[in-house]
Every structure is written in C-alpha cells, then in structure tokens.
C-alpha atoms as a PDB file:
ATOM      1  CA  UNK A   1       0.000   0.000   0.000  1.00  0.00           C
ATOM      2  CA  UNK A   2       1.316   3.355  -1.214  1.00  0.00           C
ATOM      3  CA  UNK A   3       1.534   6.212   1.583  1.00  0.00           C
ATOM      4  CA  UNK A   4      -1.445   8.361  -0.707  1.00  0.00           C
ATOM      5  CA  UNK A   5      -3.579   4.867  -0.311  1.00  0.00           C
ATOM      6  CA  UNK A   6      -2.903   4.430   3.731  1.00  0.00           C
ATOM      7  CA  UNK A   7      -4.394   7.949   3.799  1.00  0.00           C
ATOM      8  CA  UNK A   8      -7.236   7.831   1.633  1.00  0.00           C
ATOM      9  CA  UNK A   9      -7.686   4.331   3.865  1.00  0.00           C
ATOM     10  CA  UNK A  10      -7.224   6.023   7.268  1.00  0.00           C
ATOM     11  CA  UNK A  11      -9.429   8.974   5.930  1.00  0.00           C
ATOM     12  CA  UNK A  12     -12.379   6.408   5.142  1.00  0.00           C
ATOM     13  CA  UNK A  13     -12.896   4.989   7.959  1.00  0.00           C
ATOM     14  CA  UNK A  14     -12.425   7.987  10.124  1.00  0.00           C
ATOM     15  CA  UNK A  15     -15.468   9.404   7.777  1.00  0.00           C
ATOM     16  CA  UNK A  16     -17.073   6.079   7.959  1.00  0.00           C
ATOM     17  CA  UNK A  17     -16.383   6.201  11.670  1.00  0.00           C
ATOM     18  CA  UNK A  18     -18.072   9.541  12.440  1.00  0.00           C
ATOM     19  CA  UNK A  19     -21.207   8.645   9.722  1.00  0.00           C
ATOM     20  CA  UNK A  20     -22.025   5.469  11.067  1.00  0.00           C
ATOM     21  CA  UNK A  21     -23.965   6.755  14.037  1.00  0.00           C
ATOM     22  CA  UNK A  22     -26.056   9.580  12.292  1.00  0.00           C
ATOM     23  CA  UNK A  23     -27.051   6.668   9.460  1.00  0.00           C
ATOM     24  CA  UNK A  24     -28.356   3.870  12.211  1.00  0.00           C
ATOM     25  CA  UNK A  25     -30.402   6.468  13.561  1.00  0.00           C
ATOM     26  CA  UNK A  26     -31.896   7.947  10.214  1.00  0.00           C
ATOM     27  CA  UNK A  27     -35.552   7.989  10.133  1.00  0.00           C
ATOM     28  CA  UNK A  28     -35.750   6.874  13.776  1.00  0.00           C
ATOM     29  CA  UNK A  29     -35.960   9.899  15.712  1.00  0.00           C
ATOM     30  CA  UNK A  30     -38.018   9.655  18.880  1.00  0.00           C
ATOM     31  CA  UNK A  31     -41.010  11.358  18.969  1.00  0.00           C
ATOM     32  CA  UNK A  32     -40.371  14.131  21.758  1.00  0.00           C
ATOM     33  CA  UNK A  33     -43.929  16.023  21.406  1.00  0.00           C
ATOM     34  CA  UNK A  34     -45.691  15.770  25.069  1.00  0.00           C
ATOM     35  CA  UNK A  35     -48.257  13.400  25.772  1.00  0.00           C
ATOM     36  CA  UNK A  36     -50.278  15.908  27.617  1.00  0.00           C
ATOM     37  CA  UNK A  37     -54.366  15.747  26.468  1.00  0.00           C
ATOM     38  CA  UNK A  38     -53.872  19.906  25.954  1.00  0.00           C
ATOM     39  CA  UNK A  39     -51.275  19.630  23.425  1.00  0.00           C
ATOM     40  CA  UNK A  40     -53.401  16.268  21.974  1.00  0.00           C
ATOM     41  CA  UNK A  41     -56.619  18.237  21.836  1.00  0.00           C
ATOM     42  CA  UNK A  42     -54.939  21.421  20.207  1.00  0.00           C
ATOM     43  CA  UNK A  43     -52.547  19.952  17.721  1.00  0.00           C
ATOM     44  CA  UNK A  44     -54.219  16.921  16.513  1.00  0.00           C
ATOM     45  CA  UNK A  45     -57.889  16.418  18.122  1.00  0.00           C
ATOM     46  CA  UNK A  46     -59.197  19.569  16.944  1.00  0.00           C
ATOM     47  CA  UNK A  47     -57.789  20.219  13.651  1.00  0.00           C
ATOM     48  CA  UNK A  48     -58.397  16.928  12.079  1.00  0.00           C
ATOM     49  CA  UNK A  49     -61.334  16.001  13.650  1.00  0.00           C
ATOM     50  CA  UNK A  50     -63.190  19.073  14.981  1.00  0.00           C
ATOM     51  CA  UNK A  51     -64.019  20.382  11.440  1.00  0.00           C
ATOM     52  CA  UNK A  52     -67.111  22.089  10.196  1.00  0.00           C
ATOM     53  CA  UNK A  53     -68.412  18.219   8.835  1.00  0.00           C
ATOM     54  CA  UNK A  54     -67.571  16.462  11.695  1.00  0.00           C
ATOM     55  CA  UNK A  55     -67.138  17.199  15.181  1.00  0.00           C
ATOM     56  CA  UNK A  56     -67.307  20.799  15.435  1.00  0.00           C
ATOM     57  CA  UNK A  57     -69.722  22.861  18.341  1.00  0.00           C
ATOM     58  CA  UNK A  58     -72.178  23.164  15.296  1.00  0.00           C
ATOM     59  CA  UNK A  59     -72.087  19.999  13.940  1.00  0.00           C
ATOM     60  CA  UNK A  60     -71.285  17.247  16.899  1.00  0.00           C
ATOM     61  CA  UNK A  61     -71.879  14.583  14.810  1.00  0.00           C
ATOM     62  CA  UNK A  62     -72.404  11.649  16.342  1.00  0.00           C
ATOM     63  CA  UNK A  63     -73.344  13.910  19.821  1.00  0.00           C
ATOM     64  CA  UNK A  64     -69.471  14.661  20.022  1.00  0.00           C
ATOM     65  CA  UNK A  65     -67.874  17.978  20.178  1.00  0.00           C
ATOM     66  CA  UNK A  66     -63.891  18.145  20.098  1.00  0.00           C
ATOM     67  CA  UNK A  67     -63.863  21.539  19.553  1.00  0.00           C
ATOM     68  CA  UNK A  68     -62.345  22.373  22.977  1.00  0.00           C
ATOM     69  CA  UNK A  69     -60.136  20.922  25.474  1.00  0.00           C
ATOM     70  CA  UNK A  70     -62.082  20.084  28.354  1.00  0.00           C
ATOM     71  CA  UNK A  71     -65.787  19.098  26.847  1.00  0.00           C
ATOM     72  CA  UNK A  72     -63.350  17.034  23.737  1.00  0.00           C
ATOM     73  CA  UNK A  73     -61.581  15.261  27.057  1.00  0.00           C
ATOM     74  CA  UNK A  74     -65.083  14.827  28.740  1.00  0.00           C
ATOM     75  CA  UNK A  75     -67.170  13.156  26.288  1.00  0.00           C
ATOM     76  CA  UNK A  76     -64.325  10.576  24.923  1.00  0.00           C
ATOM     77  CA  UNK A  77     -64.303   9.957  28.728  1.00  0.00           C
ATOM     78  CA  UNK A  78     -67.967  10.282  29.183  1.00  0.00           C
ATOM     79  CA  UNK A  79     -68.770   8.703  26.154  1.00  0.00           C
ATOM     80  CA  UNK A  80     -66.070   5.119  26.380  1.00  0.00           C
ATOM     81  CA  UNK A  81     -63.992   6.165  23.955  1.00  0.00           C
ATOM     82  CA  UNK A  82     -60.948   5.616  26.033  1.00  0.00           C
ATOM     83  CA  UNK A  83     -60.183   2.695  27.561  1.00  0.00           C
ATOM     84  CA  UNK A  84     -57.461   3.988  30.077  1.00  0.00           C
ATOM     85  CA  UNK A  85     -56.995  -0.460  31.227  1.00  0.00           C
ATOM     86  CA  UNK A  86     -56.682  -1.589  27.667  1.00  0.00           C
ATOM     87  CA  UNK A  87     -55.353   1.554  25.477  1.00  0.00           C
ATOM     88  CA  UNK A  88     -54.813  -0.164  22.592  1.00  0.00           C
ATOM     89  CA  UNK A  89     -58.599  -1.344  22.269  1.00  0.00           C
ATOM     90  CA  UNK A  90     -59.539   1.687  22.980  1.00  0.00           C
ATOM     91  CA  UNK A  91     -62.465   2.366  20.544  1.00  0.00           C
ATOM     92  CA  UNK A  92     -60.996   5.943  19.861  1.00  0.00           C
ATOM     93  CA  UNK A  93     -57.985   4.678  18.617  1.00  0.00           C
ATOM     94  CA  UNK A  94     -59.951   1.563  16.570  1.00  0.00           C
ATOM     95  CA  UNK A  95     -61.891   4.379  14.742  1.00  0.00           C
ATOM     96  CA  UNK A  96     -58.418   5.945  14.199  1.00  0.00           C
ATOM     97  CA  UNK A  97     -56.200   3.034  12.698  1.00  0.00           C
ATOM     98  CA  UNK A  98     -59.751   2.087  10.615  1.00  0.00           C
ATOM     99  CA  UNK A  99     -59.722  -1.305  12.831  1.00  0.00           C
ATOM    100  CA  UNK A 100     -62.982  -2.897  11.382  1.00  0.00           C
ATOM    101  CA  UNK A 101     -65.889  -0.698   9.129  1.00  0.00           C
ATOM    102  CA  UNK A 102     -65.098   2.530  10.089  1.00  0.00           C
ATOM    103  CA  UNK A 103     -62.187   5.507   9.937  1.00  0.00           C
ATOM    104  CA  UNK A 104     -61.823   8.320  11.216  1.00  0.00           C
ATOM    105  CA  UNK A 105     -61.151  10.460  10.543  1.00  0.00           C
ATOM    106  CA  UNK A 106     -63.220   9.115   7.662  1.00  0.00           C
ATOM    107  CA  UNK A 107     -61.736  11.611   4.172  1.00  0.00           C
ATOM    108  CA  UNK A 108     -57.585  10.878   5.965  1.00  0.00           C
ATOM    109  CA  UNK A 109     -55.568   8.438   7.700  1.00  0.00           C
ATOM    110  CA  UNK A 110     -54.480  10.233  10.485  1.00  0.00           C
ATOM    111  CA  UNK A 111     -50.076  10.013  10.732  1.00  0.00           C
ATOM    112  CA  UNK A 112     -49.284   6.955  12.821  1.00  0.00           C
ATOM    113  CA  UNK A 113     -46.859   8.887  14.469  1.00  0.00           C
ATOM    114  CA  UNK A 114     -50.079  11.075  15.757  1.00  0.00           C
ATOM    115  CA  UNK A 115     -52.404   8.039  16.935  1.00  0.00           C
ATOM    116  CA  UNK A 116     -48.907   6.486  18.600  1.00  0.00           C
ATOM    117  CA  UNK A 117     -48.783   9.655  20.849  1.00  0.00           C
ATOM    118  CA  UNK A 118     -52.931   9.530  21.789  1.00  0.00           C
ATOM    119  CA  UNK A 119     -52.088   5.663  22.430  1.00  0.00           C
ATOM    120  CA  UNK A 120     -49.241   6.682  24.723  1.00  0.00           C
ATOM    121  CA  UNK A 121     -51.463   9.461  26.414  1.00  0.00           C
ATOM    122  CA  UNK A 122     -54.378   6.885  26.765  1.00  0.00           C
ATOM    123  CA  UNK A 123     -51.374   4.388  28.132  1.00  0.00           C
ATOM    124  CA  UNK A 124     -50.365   7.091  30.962  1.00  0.00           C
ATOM    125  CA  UNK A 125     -54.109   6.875  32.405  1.00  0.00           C
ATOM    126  CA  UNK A 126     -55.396   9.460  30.077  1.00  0.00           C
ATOM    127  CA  UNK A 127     -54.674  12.538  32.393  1.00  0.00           C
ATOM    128  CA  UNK A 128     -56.332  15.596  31.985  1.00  0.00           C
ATOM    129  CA  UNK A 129     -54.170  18.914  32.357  1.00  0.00           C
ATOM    130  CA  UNK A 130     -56.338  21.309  30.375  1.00  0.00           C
ATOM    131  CA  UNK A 131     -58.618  24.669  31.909  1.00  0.00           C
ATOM    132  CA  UNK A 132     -61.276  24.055  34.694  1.00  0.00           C
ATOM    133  CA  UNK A 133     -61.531  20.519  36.397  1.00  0.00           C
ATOM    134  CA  UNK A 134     -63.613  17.830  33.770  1.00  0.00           C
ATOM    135  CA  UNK A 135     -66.604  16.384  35.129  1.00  0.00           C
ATOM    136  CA  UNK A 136     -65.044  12.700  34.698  1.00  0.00           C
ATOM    137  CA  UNK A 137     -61.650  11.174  35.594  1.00  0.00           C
ATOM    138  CA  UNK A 138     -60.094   8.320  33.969  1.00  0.00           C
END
C-alpha cells in the first residue's frame, strides 16, 4: 500500500467512523412532542377532527364535540372512547387506525406517528391537564 492509499484508507474509515452513528439512527428519531391531552386536543384532536363536517360545536356529529379541550376530554371519557386499562382497544384509537368498518377520521388516515402519541397518552391513564376541572376522571 502506497503512503497516498494508507491515507485515503485512514481517511475512510475515520469518515465512515463519524457517519455510522447519524445513518443507524436515520428515520428513527423519537417522537419528543408531550403526551399531555392539551397539546393532543390542540394539535391533533381539533384540527383533524373538529371540522365544520364532523365534530365541530355546530355539527357534533355523532353527539361529540372536540372543539375544545375540556368538553373534547369529557365526552371521549364520558362517552367510552378511552379505555385507560386496555389503550390499545380503545375504541378511539380503533376508529383511528380504521380497525374494522369505520375511519376516522373518515376523508384521511391520520399520521401513525399522531395516533402512537394519543395511544401513549391513553397508556399514561389518560390525564387531563387542560382549563377548569372535567366532570369525569379516567
């Protein structure tokens, strides 16, 4: 091996050495958003599924309203959406993953990385950290 090779060797796998780490951990970053029913109800809840056709004050189809944070929390509470001993059977997050007849919501697949975070806040006992006190615990 010629002293240019050796270098362009030891160069290589010093690269290699320092790329390795960021490319095993492509496309796996963890998911740091909070899994607080506030930033649920604001960021996912009601922009997806509190929507003039769906589950809006005006509309509640269905008799559900997710247009705010503490009625949304109270009737998928009030209502057995959540199943805070079994999260992942949950019907909430069966309508979500489309887990038999029905989606929703029902025009989009919402981003499993979304329904992952409501099945981790369901999985922490569903708690409730919005305004006022809801007239239901978990």
């Amino acid at each position: 091996m010629t002293p240019a090779t050796a270098r362009i060797s030891i160069a290589v796998r010093i690269l290699m050495g320092a790329l390795l780490p960021v490319m095993a951990s492509c496309g796996q970053s963890a998911d740091d958003r909070p899994t607080s029913w506030s930033y649920i109800s604001t960021t996912i809840v009601q922009p997806n599924c509190a929507t003039a056709n769906c589950h809006a004050t005006i509309t509640q189809r269905s008799g559900v309203d997710l247009s705010k944070i503490k009625e949304g929390y109270e009737v998928l509470l009030n209502g057995h959406f959540v199943n805070v001993d079994d999260p992942g059977g949950s019907p909430l997050l069966l309508l979500l993953r489309g887990v038999g007849n029905r989606r929703m919501p029902p025009d989009f697949a919402l981003p499993n990385a979304d329904i992952e975070l409501i099945e981790r806040w369901i999985a922490a006992r569903a708690p409730y950290d919005g305004p006022g006190l809801p007239a239901v615990s978990p």
